[in-house]
C-alpha atoms as a PDB file:
ATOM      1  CA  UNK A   1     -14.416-101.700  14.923  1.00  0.00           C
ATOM      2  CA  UNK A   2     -12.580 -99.041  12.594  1.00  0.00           C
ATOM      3  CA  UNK A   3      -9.207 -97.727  14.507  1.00  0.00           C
ATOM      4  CA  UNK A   4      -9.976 -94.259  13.376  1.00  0.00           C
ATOM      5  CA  UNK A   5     -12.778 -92.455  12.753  1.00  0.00           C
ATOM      6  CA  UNK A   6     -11.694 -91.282   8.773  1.00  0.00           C
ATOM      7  CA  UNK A   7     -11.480 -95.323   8.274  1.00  0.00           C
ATOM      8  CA  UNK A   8     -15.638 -95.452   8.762  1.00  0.00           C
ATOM      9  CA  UNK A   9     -16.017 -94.110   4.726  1.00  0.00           C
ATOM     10  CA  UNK A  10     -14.957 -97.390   3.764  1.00  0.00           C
ATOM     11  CA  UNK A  11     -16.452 -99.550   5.956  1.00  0.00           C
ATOM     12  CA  UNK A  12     -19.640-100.290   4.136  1.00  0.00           C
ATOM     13  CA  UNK A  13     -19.163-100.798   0.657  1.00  0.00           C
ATOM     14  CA  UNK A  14     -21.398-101.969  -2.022  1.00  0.00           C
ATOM     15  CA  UNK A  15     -20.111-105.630  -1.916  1.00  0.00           C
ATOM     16  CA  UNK A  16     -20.347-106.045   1.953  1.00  0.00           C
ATOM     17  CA  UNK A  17     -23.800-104.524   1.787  1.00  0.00           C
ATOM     18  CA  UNK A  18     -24.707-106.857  -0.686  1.00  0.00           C
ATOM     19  CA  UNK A  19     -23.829-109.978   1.310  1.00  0.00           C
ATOM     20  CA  UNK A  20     -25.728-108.215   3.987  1.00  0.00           C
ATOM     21  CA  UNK A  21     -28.648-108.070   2.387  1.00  0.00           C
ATOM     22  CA  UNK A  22     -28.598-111.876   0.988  1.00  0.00           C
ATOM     23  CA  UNK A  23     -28.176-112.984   4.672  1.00  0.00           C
ATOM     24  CA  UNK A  24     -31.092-110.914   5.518  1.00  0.00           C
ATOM     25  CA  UNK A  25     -32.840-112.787   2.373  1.00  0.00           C
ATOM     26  CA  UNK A  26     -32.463-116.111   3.851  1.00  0.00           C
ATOM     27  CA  UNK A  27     -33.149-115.097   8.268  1.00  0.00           C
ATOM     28  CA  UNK A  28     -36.023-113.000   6.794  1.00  0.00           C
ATOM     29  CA  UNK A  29     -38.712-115.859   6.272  1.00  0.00           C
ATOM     30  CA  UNK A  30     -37.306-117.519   9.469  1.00  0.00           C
ATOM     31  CA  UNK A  31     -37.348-114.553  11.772  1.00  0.00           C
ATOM     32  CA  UNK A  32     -39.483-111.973   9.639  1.00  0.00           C
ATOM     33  CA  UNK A  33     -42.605-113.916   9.598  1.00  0.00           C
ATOM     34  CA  UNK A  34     -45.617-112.090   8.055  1.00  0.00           C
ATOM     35  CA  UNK A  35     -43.053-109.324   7.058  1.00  0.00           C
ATOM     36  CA  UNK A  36     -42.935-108.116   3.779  1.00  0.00           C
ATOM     37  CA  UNK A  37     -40.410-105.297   3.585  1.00  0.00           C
ATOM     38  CA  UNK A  38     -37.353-105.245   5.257  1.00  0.00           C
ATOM     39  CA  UNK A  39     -34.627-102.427   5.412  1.00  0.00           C
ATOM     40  CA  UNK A  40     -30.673-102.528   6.446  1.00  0.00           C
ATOM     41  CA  UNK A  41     -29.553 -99.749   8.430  1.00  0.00           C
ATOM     42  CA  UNK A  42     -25.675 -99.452   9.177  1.00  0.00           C
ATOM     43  CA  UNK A  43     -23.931 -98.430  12.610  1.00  0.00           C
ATOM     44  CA  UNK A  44     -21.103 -97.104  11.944  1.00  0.00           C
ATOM     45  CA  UNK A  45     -18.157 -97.461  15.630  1.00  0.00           C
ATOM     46  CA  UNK A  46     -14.703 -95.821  16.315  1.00  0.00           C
ATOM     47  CA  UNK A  47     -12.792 -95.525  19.416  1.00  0.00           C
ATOM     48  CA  UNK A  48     -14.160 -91.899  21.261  1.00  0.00           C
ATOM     49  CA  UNK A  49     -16.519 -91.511  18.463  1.00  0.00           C
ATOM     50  CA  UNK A  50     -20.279 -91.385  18.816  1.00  0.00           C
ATOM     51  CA  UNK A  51     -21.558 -94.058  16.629  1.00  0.00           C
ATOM     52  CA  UNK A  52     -22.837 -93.320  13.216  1.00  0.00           C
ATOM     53  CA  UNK A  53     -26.153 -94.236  12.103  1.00  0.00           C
ATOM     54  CA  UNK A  54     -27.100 -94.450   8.734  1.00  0.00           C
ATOM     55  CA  UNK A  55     -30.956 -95.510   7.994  1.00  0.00           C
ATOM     56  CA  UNK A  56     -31.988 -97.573   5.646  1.00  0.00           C
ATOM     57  CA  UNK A  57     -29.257 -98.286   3.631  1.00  0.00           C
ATOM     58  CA  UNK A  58     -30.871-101.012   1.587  1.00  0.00           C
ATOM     59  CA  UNK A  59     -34.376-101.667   0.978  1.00  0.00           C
ATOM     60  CA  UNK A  60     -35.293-105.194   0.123  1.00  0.00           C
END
């Protein structure tokens, strides 16, 4: 969890969604059976914040 809310823009970047999405990669056959499509979405927490949700950040 982000200490402050203005902290949140860099919380997801390109290289952490990337490593994401290869973890996803690997639990998807295991877990995902008879799925072919998956997508990431990020959640986003800070202290006396509502959480932020952003959809289908990565399509894989």
């Amino acid at each position: 969890m982000r200490s402050k809310a203005v902290d949140l823009t860099t919380a997801i970047d390109a290289y952490r969604l990337r490593r994401v999405a290869a973890a996803a990669e690997i639990l998807l056959p295991k877990f995902g059976e008879g799925t072919e499509n998956m997508q990431i979405d990020v959640i986003l927490v800070a202290p006396w914040r509502w959480p932020h949700h952003l959809p289908n950040v990565w399509h894989g």
